[in-house]
Every structure is written in C-alpha cells, then in structure tokens.
N, C-alpha and C. Protein backbone atom coordinates (compact mmCIF):
# COMPACT_ATOMS: atom_id res chain seq x y z
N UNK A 1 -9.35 19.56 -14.93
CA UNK A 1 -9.06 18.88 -13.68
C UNK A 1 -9.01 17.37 -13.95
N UNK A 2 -8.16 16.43 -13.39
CA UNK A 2 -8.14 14.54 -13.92
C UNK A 2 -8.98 14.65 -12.99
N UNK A 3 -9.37 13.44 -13.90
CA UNK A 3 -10.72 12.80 -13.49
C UNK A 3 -10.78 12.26 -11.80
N UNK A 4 -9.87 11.82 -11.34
CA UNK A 4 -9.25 11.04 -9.69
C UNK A 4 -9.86 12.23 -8.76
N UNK A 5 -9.84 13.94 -9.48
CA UNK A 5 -9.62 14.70 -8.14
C UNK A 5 -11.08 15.35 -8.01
N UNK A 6 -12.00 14.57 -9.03
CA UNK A 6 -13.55 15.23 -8.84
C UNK A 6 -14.45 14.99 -7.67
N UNK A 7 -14.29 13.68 -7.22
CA UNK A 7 -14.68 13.70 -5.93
C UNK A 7 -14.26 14.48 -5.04
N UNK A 8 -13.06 14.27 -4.76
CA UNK A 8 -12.40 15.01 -3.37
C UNK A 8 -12.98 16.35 -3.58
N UNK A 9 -12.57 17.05 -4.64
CA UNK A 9 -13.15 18.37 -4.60
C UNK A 9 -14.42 18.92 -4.28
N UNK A 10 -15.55 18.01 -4.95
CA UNK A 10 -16.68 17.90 -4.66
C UNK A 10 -17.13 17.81 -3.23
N UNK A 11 -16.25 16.91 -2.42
CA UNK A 11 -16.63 16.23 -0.97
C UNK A 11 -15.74 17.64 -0.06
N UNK A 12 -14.87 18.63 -0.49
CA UNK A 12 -14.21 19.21 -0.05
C UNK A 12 -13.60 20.42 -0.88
N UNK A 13 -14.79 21.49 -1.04
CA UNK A 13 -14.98 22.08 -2.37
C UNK A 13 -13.71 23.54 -2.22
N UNK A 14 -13.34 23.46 -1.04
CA UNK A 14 -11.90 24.78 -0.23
C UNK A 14 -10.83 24.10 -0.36
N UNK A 15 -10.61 22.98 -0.65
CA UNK A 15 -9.45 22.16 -0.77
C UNK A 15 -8.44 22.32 -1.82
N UNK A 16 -7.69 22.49 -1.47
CA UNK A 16 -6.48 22.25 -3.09
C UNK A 16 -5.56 20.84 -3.47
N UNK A 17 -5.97 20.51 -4.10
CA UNK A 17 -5.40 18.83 -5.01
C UNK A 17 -4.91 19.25 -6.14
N UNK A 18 -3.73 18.43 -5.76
CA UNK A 18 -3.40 18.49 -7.19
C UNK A 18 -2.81 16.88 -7.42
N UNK A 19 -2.75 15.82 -8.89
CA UNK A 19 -1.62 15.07 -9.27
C UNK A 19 -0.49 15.22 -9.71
N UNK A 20 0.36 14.55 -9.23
CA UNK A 20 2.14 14.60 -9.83
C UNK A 20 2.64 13.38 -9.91
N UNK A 21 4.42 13.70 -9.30
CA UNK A 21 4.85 12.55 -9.58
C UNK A 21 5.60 12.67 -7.54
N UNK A 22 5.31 11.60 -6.95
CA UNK A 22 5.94 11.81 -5.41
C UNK A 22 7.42 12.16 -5.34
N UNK A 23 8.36 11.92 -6.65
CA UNK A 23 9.51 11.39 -6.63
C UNK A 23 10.11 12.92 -7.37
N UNK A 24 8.97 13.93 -7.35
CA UNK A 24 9.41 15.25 -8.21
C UNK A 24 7.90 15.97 -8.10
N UNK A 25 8.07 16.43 -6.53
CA UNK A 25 7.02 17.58 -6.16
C UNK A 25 7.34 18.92 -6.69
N UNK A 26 5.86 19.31 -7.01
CA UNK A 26 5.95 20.68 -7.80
C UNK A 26 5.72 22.04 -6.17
N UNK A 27 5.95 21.10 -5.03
CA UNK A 27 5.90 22.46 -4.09
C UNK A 27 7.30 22.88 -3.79
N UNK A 28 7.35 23.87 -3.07
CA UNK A 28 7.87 24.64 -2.37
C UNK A 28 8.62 23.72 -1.16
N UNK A 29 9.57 24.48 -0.61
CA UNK A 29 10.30 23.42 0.61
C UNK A 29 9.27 23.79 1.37
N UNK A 30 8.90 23.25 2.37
CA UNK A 30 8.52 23.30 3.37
C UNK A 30 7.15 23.80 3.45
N UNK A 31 5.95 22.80 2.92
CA UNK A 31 4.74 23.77 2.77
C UNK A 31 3.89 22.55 3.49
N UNK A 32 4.01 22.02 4.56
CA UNK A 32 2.89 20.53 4.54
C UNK A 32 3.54 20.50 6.52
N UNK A 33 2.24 20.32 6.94
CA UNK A 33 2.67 20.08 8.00
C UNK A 33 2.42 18.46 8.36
N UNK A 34 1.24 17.78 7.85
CA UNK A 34 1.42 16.32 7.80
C UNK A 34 1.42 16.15 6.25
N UNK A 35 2.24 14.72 5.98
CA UNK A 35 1.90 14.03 4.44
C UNK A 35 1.87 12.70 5.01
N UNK A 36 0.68 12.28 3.52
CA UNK A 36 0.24 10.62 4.61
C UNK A 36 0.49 9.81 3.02
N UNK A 37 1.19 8.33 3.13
CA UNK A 37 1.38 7.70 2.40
C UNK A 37 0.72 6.75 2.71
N UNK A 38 -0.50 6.10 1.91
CA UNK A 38 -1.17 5.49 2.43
C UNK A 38 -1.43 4.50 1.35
N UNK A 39 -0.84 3.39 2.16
CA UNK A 39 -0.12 1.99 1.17
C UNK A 39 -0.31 2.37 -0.61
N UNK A 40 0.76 3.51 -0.58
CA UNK A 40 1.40 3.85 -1.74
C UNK A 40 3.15 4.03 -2.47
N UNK A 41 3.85 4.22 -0.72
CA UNK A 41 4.95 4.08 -1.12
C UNK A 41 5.88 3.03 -2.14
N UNK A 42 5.31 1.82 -1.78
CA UNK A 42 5.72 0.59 -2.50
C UNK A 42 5.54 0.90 -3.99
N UNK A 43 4.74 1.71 -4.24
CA UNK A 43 4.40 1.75 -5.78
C UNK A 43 5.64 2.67 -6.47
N UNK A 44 6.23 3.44 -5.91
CA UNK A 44 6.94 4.51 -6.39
C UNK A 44 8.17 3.38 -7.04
N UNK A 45 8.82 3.69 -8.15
CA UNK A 45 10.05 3.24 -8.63
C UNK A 45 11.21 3.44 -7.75
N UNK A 46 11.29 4.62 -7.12
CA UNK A 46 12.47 4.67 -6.10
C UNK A 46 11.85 5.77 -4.97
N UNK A 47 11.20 4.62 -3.83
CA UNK A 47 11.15 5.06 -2.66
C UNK A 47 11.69 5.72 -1.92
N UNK A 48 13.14 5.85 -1.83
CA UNK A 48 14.06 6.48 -1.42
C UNK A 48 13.75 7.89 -2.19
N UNK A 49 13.69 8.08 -3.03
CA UNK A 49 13.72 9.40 -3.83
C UNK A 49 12.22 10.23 -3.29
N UNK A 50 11.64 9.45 -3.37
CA UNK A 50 9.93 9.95 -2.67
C UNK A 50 10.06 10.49 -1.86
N UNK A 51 10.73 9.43 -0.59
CA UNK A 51 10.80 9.89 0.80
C UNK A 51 11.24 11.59 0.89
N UNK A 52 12.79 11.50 0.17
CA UNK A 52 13.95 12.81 0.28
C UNK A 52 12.57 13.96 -0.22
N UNK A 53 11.56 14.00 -1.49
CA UNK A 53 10.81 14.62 -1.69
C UNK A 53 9.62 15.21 -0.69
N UNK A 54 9.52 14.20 0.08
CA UNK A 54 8.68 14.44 1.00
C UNK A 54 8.95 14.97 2.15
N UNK A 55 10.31 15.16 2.82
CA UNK A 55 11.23 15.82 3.90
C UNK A 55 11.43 17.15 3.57
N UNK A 56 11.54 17.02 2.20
CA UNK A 56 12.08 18.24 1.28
C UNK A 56 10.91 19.71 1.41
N UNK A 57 9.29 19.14 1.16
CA UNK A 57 8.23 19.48 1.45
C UNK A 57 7.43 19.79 2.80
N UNK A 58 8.11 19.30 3.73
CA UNK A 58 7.93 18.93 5.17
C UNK A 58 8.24 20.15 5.56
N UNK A 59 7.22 20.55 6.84
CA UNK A 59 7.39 21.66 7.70
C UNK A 59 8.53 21.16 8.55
N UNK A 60 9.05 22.35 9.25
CA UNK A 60 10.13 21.88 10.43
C UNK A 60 8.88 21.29 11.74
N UNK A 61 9.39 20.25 12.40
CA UNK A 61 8.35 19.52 13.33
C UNK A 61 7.19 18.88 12.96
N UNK A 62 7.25 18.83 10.91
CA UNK A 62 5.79 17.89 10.57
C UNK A 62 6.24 16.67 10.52
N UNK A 63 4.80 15.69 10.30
CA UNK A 63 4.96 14.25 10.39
C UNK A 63 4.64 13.98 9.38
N UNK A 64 5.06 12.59 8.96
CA UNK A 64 5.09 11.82 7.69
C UNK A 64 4.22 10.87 8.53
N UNK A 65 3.08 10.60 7.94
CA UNK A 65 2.43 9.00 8.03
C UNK A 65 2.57 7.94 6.90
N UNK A 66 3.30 6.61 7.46
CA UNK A 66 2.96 5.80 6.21
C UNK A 66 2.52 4.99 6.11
N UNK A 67 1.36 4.34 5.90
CA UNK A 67 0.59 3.00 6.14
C UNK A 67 0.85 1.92 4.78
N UNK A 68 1.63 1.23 5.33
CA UNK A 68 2.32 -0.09 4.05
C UNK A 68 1.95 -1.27 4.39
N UNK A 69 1.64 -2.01 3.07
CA UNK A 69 1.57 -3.54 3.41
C UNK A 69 2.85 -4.16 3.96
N UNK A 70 2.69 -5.25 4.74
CA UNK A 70 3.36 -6.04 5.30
C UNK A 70 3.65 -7.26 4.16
N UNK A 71 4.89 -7.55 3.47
CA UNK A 71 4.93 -8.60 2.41
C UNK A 71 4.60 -9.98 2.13
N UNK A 72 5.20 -10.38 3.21
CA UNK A 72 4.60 -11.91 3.25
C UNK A 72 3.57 -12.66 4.50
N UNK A 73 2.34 -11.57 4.20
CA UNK A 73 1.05 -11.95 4.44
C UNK A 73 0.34 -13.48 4.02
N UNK A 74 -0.47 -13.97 4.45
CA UNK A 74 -1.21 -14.64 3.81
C UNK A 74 -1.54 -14.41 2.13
N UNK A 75 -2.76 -13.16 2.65
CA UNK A 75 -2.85 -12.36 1.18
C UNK A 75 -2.29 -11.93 0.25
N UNK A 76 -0.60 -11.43 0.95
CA UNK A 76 0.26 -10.73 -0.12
C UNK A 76 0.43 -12.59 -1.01
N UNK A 77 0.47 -13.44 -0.29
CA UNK A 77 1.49 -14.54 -0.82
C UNK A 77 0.04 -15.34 -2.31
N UNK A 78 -0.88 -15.02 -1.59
CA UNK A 78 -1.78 -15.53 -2.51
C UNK A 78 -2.22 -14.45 -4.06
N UNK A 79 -1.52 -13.18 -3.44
CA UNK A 79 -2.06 -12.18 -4.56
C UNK A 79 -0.56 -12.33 -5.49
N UNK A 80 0.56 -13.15 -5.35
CA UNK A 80 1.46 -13.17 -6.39
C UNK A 80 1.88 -13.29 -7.58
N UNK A 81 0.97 -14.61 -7.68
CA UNK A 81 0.38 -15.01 -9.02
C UNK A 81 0.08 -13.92 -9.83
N UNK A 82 -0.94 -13.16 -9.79
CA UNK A 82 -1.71 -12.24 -10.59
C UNK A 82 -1.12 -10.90 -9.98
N UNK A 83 -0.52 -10.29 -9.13
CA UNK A 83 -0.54 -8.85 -8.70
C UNK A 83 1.19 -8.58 -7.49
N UNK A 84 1.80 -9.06 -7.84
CA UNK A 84 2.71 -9.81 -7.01
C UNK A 84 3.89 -8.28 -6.44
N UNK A 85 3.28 -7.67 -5.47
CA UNK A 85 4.44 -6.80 -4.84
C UNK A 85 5.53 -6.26 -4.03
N UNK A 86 5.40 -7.56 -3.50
CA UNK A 86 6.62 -7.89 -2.63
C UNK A 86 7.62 -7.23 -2.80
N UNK A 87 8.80 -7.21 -3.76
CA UNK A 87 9.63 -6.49 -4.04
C UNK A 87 9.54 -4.84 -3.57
N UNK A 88 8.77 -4.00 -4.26
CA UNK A 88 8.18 -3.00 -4.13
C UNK A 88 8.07 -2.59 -2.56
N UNK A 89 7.16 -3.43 -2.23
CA UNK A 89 6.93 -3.62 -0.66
C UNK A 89 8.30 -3.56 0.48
N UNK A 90 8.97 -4.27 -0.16
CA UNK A 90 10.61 -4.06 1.04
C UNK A 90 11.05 -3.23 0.74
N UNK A 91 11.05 -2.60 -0.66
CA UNK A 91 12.18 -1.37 -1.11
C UNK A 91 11.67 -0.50 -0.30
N UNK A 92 10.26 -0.05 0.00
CA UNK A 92 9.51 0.82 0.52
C UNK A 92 10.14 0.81 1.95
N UNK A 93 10.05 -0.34 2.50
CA UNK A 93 10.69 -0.79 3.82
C UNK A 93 11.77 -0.21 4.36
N UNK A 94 12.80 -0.50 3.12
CA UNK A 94 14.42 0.06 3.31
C UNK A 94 14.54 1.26 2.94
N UNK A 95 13.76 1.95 2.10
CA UNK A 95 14.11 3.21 1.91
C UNK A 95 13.05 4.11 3.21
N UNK A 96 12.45 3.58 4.49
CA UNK A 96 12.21 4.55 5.35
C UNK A 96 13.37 4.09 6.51
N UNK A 97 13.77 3.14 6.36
CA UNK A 97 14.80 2.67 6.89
C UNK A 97 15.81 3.06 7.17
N UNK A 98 16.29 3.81 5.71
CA UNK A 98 17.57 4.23 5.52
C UNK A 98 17.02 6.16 5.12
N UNK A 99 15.70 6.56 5.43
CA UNK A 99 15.34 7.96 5.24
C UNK A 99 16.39 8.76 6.22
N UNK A 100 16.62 8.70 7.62
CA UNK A 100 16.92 9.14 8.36
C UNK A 100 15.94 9.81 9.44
N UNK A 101 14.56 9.47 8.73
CA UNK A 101 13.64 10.05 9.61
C UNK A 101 12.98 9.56 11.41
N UNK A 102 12.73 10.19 11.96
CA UNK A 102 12.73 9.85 13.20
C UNK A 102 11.35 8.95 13.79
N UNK A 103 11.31 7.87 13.95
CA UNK A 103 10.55 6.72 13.97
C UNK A 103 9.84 6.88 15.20
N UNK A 104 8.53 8.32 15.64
CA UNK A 104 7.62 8.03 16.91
C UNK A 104 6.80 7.34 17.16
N UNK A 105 6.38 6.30 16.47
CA UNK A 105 5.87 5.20 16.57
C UNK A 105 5.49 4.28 15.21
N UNK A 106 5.92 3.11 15.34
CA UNK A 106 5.28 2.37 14.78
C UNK A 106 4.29 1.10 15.11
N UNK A 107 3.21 0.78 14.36
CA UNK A 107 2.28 -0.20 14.53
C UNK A 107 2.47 -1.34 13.78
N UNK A 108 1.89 -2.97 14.29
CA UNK A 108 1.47 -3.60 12.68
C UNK A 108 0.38 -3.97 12.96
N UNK A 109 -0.81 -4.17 12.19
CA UNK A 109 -2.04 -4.17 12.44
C UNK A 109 -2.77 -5.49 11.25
N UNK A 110 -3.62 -6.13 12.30
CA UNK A 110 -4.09 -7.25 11.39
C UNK A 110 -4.93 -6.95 10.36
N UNK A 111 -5.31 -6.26 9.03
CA UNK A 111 -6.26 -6.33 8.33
C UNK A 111 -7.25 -7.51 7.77
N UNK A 112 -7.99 -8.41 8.07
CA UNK A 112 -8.18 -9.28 7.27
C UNK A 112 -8.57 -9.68 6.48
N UNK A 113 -9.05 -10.26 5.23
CA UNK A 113 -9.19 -10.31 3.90
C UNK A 113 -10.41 -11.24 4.44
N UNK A 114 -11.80 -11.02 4.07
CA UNK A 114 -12.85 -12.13 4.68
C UNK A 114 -13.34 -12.48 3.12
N UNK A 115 -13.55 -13.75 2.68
CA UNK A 115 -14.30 -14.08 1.59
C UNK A 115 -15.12 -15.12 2.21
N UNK A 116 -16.23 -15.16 0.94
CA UNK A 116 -17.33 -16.41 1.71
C UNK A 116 -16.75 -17.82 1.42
N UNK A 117 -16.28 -18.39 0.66
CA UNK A 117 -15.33 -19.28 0.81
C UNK A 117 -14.26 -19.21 -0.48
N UNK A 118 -13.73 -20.62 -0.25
CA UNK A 118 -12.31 -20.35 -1.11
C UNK A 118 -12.70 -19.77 -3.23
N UNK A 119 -13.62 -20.53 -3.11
CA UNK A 119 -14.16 -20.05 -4.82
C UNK A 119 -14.66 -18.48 -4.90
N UNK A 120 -15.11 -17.73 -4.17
CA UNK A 120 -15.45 -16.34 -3.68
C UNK A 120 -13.79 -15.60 -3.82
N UNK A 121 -13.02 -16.31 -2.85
CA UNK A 121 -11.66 -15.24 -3.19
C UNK A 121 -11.10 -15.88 -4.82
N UNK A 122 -10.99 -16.58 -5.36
CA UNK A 122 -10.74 -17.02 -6.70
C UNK A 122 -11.42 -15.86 -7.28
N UNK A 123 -13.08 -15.75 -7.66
CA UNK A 123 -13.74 -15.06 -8.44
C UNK A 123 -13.38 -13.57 -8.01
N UNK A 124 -12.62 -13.16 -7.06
CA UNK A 124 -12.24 -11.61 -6.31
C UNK A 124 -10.96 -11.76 -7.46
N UNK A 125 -10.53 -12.80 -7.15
CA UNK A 125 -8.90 -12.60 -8.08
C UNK A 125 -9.10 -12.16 -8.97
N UNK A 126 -9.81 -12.85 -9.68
CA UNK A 126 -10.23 -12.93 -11.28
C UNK A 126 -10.77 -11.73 -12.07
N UNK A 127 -11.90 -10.99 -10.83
CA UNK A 127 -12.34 -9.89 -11.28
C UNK A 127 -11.63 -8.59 -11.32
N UNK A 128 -10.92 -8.70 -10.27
CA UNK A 128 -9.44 -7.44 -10.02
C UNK A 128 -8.61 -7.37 -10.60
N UNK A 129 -8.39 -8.28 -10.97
CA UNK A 129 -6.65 -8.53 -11.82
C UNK A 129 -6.75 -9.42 -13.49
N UNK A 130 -6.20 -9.23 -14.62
CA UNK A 130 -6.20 -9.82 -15.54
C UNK A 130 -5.58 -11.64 -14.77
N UNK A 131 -6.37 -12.51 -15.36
CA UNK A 131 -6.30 -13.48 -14.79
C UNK A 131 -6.62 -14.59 -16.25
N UNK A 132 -4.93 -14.99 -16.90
CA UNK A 132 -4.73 -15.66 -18.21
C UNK A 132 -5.37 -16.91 -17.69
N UNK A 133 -5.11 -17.55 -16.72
CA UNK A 133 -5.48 -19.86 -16.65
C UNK A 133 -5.92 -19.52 -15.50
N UNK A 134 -7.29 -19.60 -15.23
CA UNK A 134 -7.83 -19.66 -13.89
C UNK A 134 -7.35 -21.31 -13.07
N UNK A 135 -7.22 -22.13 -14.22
CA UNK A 135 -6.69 -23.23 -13.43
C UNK A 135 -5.34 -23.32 -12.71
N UNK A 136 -4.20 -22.19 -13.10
CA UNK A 136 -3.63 -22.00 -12.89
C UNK A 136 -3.17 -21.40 -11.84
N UNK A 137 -3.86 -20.58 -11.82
CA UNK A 137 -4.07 -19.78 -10.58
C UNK A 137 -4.72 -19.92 -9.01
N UNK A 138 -5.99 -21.07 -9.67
CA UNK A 138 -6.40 -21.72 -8.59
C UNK A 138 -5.83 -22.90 -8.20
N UNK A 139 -4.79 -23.98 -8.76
CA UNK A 139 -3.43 -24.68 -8.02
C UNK A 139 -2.34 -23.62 -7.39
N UNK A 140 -2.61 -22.61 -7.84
CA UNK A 140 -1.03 -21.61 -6.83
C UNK A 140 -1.87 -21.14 -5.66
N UNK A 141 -3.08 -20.65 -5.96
CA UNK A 141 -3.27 -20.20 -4.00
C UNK A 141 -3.65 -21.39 -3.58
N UNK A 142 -4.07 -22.89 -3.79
CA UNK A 142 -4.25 -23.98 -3.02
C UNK A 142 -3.13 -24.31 -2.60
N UNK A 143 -1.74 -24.58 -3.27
CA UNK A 143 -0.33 -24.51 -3.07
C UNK A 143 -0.15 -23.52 -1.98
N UNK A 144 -0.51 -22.54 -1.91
CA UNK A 144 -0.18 -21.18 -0.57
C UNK A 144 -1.27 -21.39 0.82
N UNK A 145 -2.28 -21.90 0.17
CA UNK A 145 -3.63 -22.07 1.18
C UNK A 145 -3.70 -23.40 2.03
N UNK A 146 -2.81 -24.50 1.07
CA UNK A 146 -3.54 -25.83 1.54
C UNK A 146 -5.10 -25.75 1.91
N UNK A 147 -5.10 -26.90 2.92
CA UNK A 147 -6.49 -27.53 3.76
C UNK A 147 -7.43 -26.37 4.23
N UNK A 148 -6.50 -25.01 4.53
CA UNK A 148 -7.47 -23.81 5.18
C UNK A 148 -8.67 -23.36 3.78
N UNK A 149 -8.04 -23.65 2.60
CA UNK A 149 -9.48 -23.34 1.26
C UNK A 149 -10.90 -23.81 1.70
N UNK A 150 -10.83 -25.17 2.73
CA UNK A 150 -12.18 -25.77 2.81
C UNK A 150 -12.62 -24.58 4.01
N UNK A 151 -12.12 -23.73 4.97
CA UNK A 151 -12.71 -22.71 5.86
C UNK A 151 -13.82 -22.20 5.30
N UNK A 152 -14.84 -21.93 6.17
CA UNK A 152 -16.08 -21.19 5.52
C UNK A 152 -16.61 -20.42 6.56
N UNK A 153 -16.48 -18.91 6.45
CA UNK A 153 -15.84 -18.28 5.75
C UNK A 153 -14.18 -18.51 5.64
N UNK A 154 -13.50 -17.74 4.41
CA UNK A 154 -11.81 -18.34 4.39
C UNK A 154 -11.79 -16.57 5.02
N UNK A 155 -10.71 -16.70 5.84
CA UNK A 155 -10.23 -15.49 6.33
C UNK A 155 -9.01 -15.80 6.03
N UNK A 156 -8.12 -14.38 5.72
CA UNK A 156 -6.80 -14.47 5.74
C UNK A 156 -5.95 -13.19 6.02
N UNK A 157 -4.92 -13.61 6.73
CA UNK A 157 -4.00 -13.05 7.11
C UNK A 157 -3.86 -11.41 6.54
N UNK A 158 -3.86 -10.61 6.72
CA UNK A 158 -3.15 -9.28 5.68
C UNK A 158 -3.00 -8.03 6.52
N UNK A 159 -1.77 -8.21 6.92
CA UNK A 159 -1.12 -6.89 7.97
C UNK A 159 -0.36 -5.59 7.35
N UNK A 160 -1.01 -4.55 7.91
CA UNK A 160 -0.15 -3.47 7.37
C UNK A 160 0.71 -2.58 9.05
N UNK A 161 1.40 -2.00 8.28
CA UNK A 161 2.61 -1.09 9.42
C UNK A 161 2.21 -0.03 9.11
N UNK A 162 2.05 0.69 10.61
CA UNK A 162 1.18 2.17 10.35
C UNK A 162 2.73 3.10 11.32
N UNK A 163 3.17 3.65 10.34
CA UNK A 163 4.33 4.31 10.84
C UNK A 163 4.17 5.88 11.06
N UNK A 164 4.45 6.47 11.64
CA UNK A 164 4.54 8.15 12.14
C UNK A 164 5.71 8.57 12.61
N UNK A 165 5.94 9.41 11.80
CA UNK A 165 7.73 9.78 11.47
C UNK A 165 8.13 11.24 11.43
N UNK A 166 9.05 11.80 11.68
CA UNK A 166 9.25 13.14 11.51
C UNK A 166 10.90 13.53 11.34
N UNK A 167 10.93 14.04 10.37
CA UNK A 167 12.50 14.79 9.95
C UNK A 167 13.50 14.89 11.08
C-alpha cells in the first residue's frame, strides 16, 4: 500500500483508496457519485484531460466539487518567487470553463494567510520551499508587500473558488 494512503485507511478502515494518475483513471465509467478536487486541479499537466476523466467516471446526476486557488492573491503573488503557480492555476480555470459541465454554484471565499509578522512569513517561505538567496527573496515579497510588512500580525489576502458542478 503507498505510504499517502495509511492514514486514511487507518482513520477509515471499509474504505477503498487507491493512487493514480487523474488524467488516466483506472475505473469504470460511471462509478462515483461525488468527486472532489480539492485545490489539486492546477497541478495536473492538462486539466482539461482530468476534467473529461472525471465526467467519464461520474454517475449520471453526480457532482464534481472543485476547490481552487484564486491566482493573483496577495499570497499567490508573494509565493512566486519560490513556488510560483499561477499558470497552472488559470489552465485549471479554463479547462472547467471550457469542460461543458454545468456550473450550480459557485463561491470565492477569503482564506487568510495569518503570520506573526513579516520575518515569520519569510521563515514559513524558507522552511516550505527550497529557498537559494533569502535576500533575495525577502526584496521580492517587500516589492509585492510594500509598507503592509511592518503589520503585526501581517495578514494576507488568499482566496479560493469553491465550485459544484455536474455533467
């Protein structure tokens, strides 16, 4: 069993998990009455291809949930430097866009990123992400942050779109 699915199983020992690839499901048409993408679509190489996989898998009358970052956040703009997914992030966008799937609601919702001040989200950077010139890095989010770095606590911006969709 990979290592990712020992919890779940553990926390939910009747359950069936499995890993793949989203873009080349090993089910059956039509075996899922919800599937939830949960700020993962962006990651896929071709979103569009995910999606068709996931319709493909879809009960007649199930829902697709997809909870995605919003791109040019506060946070997204400061996480560029070191982790930068923007790109990713719109393709995800356009390929539910252009899914054909039927849009019963969508949300955007403020998440916010709370650090104790601006050197606290630096040392978050640093520890999450390979991080080559910290000096470097700390002139690009002051460049994105300005005057708000002196906030204490620094809060920032970071919205995601909580979409619910169906074939």
């Amino acid at each position: 069993m990979k290592k990712q699915l020992l919890k779940p199983k553990k926390n939910v020992p009747e359950g069936n998990f499995s890993v793949g690839d989203g873009q080349s499901l090993t089910f059956k048409d039509a075996q899922f009455d919800i599937i939830l993408f949960s700020k993962s679509l962006h990651h896929h190489s071709n979103p569009t291809l995910a999606l068709q996989e996931t319709i493909r898998v879809l009960k007649p009358n199930g829902e697709i949930i997809i909870i995605e970052l919003v791109p040019d956040t506060e946070y997204q703009k400061i996480l560029k430097p070191v982790h930068n997914e923007r790109e990713g992030i719109i393709k995800a966008g356009e390929a539910i866009n252009v899914s054909g799937l039927k849009v019963i609601s969508k949300q955007r919702i403020n998440t916010p990123k709370e650090f104790a001040d601006f050197n606290s989200l630096l040392k978050s950077l640093e520890e999450r992400f390979e991080v080559k010139d910290s000096d470097t890095l700390k002139a690009e989010v002051e460049g994105v942050l300005g005057t708000k770095i002196q906030e204490v606590p620094l809060i920032l911006n970071a919205e995601i779109d909580i979409y619910q969709l169906r074939a």
